[in-house]
C-alpha atoms as a PDB file:
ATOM      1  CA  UNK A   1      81.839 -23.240   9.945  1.00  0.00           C
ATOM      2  CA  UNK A   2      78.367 -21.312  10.798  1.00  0.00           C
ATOM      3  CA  UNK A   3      76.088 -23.524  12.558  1.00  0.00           C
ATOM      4  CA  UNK A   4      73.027 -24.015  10.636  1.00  0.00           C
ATOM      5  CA  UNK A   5      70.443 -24.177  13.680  1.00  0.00           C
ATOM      6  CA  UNK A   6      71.774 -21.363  16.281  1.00  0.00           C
ATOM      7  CA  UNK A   7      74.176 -19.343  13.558  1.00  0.00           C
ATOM      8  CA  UNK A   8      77.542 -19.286  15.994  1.00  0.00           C
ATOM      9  CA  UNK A   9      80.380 -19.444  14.111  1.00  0.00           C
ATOM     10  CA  UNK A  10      82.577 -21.325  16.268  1.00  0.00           C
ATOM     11  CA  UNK A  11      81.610 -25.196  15.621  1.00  0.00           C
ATOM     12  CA  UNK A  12      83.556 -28.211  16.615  1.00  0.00           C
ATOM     13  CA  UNK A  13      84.628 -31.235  13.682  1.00  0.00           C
ATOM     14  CA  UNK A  14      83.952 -34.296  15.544  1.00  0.00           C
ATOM     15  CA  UNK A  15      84.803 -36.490  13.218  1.00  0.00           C
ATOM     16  CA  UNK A  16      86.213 -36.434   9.375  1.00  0.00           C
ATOM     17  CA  UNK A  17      86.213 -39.331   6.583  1.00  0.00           C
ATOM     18  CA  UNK A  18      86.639 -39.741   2.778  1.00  0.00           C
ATOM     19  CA  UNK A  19      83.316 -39.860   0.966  1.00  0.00           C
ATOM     20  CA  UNK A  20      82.355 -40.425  -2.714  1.00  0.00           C
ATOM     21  CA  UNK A  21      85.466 -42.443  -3.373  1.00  0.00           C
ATOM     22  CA  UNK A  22      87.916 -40.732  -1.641  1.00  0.00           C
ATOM     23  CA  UNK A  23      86.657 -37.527  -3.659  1.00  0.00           C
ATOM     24  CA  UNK A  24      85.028 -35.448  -0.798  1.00  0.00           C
ATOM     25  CA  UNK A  25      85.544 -35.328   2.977  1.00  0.00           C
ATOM     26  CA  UNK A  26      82.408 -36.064   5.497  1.00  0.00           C
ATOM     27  CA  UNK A  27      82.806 -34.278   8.197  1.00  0.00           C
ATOM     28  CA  UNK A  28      80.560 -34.463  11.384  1.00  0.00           C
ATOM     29  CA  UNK A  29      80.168 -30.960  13.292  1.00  0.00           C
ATOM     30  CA  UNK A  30      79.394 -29.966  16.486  1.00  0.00           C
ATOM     31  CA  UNK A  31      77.952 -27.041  18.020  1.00  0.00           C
ATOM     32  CA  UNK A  32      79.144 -25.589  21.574  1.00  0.00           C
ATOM     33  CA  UNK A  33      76.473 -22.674  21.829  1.00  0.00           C
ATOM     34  CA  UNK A  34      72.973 -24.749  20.729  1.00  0.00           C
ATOM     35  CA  UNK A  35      74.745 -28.711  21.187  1.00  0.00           C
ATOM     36  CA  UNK A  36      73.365 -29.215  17.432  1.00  0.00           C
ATOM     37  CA  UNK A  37      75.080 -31.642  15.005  1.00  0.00           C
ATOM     38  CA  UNK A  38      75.051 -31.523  11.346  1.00  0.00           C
ATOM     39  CA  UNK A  39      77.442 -32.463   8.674  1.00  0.00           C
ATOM     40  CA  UNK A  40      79.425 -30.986   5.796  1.00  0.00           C
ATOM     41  CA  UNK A  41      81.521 -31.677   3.226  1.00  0.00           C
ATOM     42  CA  UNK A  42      84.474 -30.615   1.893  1.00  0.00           C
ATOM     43  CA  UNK A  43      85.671 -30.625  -2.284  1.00  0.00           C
ATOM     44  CA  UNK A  44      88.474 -29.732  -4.094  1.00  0.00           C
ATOM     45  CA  UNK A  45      87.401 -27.116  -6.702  1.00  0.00           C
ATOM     46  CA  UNK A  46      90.033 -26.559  -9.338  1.00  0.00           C
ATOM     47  CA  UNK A  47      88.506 -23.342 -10.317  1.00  0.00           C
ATOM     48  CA  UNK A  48      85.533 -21.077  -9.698  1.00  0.00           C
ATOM     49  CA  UNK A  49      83.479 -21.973 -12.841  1.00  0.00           C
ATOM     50  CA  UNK A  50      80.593 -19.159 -14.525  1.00  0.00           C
ATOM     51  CA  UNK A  51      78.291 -20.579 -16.495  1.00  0.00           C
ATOM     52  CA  UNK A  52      76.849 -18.143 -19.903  1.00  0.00           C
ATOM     53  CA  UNK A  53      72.917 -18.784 -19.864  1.00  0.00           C
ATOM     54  CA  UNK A  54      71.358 -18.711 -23.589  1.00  0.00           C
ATOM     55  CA  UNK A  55      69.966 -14.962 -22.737  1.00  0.00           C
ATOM     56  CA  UNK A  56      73.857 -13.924 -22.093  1.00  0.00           C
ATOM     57  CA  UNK A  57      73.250 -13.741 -18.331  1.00  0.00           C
ATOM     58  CA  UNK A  58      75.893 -15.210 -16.261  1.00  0.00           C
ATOM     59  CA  UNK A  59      75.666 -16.976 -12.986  1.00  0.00           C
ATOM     60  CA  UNK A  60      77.836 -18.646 -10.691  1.00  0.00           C
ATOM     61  CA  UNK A  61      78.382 -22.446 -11.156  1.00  0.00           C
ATOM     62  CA  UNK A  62      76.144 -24.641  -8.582  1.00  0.00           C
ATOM     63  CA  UNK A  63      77.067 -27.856  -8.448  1.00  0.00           C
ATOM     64  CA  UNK A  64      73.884 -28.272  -6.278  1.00  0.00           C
ATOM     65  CA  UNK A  65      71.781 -27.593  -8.950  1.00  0.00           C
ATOM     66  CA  UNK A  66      73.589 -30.062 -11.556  1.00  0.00           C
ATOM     67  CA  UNK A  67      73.524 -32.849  -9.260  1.00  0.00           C
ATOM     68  CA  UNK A  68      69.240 -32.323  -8.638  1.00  0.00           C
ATOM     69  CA  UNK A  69      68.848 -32.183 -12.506  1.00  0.00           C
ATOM     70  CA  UNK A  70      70.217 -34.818 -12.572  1.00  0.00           C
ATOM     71  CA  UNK A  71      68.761 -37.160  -9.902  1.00  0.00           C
ATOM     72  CA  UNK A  72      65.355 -35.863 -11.165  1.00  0.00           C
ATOM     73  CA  UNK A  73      66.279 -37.171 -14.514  1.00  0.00           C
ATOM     74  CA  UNK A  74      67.785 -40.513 -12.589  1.00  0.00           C
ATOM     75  CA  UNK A  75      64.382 -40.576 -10.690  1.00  0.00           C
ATOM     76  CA  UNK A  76      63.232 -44.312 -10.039  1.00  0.00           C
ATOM     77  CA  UNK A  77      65.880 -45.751 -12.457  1.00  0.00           C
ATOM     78  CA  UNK A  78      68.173 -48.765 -11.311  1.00  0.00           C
ATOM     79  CA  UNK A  79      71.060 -46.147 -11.062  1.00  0.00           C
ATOM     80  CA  UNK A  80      73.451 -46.767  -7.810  1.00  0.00           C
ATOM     81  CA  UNK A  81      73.768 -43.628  -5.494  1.00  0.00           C
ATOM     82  CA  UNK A  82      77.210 -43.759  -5.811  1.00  0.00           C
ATOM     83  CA  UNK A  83      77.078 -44.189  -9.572  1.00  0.00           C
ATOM     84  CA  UNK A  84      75.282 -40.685  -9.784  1.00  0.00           C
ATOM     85  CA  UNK A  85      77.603 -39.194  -7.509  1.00  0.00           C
ATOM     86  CA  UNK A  86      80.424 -40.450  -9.431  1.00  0.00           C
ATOM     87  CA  UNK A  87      78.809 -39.686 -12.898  1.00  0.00           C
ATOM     88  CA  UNK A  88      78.139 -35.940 -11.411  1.00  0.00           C
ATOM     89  CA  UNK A  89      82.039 -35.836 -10.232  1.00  0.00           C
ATOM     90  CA  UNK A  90      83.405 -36.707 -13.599  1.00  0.00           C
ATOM     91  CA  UNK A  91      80.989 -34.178 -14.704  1.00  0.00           C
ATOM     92  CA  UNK A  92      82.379 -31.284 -13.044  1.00  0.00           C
ATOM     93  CA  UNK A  93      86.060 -32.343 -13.155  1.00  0.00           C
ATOM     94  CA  UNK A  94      85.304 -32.277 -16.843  1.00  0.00           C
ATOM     95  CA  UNK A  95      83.945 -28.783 -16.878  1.00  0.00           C
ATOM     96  CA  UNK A  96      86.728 -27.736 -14.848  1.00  0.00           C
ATOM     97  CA  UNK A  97      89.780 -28.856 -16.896  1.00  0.00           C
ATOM     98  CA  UNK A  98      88.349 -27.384 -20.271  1.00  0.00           C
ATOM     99  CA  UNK A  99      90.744 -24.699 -18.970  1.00  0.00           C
ATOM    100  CA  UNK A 100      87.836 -22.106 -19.044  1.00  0.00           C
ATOM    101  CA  UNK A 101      86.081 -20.187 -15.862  1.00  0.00           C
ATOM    102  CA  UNK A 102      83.108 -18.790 -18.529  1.00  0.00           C
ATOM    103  CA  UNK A 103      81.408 -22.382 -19.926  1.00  0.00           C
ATOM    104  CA  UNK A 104      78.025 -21.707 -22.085  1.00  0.00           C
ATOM    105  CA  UNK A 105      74.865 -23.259 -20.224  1.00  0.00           C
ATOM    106  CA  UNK A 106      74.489 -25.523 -23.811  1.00  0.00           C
ATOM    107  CA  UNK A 107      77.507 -26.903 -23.509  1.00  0.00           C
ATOM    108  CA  UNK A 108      77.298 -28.066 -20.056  1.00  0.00           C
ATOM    109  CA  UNK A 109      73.300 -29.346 -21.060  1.00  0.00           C
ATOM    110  CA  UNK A 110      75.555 -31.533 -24.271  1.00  0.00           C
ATOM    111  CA  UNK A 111      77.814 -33.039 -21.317  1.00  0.00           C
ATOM    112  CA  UNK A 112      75.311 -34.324 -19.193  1.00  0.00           C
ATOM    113  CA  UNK A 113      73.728 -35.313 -22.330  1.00  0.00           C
ATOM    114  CA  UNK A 114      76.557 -37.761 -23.581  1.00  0.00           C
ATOM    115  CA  UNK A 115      76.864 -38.984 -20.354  1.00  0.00           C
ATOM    116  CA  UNK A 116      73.417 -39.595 -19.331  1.00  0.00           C
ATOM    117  CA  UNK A 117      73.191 -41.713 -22.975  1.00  0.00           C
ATOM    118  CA  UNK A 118      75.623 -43.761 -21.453  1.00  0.00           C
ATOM    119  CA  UNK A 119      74.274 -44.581 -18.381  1.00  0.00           C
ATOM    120  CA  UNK A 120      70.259 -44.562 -19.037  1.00  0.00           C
ATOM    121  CA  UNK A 121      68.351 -44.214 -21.965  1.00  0.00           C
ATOM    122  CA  UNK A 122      65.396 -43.304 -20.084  1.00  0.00           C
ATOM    123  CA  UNK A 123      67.197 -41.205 -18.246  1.00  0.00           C
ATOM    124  CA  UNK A 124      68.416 -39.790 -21.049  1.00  0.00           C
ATOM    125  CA  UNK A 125      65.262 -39.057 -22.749  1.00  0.00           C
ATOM    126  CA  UNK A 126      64.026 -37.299 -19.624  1.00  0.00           C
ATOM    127  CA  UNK A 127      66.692 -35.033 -19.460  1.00  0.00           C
ATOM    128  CA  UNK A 128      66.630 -33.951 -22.885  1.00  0.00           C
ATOM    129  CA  UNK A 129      62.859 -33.509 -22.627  1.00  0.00           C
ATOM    130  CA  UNK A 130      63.682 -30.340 -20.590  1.00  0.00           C
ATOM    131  CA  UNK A 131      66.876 -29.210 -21.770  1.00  0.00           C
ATOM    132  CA  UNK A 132      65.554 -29.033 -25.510  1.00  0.00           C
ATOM    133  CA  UNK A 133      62.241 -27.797 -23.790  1.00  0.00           C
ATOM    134  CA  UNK A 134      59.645 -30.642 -25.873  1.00  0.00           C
ATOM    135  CA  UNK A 135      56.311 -29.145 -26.198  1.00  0.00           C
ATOM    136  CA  UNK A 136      54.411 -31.984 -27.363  1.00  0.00           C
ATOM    137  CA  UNK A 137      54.036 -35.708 -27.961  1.00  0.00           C
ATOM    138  CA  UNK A 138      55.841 -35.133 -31.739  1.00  0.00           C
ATOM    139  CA  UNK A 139      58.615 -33.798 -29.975  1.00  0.00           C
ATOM    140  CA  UNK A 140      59.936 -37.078 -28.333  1.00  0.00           C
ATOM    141  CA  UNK A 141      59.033 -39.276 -31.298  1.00  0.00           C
ATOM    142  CA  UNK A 142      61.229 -37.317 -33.193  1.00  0.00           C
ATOM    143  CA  UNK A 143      63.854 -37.570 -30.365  1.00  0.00           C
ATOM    144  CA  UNK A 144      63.129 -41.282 -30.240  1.00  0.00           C
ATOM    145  CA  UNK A 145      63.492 -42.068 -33.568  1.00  0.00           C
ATOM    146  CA  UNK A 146      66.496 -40.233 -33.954  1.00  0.00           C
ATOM    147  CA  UNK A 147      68.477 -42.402 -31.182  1.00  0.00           C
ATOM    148  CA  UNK A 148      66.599 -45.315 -33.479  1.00  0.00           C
ATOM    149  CA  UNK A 149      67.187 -44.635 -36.954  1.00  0.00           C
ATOM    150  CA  UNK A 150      64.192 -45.636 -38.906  1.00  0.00           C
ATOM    151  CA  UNK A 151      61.957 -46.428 -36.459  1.00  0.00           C
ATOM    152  CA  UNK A 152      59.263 -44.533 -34.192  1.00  0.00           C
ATOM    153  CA  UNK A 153      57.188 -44.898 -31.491  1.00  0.00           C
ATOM    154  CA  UNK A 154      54.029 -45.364 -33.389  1.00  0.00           C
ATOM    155  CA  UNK A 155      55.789 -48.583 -34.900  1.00  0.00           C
ATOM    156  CA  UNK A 156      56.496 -50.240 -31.332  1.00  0.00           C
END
């Protein structure tokens, strides 16, 4: 592993353990050359995912980018770290058993959908905000009202 600080690429583990439920390793790293420490860790990835934006443009999968989508949707909710990280897990284990490496950028923006519904309604309502791009005040009374049949926000 390349040592973030001095770029050698001979670094030392110092120490491993299971993270995120026994789903990821932690590993602490040493370096010989610049004596910095960092850490890494390590996932089992069942397949190298692409991910077919809405213009046709592909890109590789980042589960980097999933996980801060999410958090910003999570953002001062009473969600458990470890819940996200478990929620984004399930997430991507999901994606990856569907069997296919190409997965449409909508369908991946439904999943976190349904699950986000589950977890926070706020949340929920934040996330779709973005994904089905609101451009005004209408816009999420509509949404609103349609996770409330028959009643708006004007009414509460």
């Amino acid at each position: 592993m390349r040592c973030p600080f001095c770029g050698h690429i001979d670094t030392q583990v110092k120490d491993s353990r299971p993270a995120e439920e026994h789903v990821s390793i932690r590993r602490r790293r040493f370096c010989p050359a610049c004596g910095g420490r960092f850490t890494t860790y390590e996932r089992v990835q069942l397949r190298d995912l692409v991910v077919i934006k809405s213009n046709g443009r592909r890109e590789d999968f980042d589960r980097d980018k999933l996980e801060r989508s999410i958090r910003i949707a999570l953002q001062k909710r009473p969600i458990e770290p470890e819940r996200v990280d478990q929620m984004i897990s399930g997430i991507v284990r999901r994606l990856e058993s569907m069997g296919e490496t190409d997965i449409p950028s909508k369908q991946i923006g439904e999943i976190v959908m349904e699950t986000l519904a589950r977890i926070d309604t706020v949340a929920y309502v934040r996330f779709a905000s973005v994904y089905k791009n609101f451009q005004a005040a209408d816009d999420f009374d509509k949404f609103v009202s349609e996770l409330r049949p028959g009643a708006t926000l004007a009414e509460k």
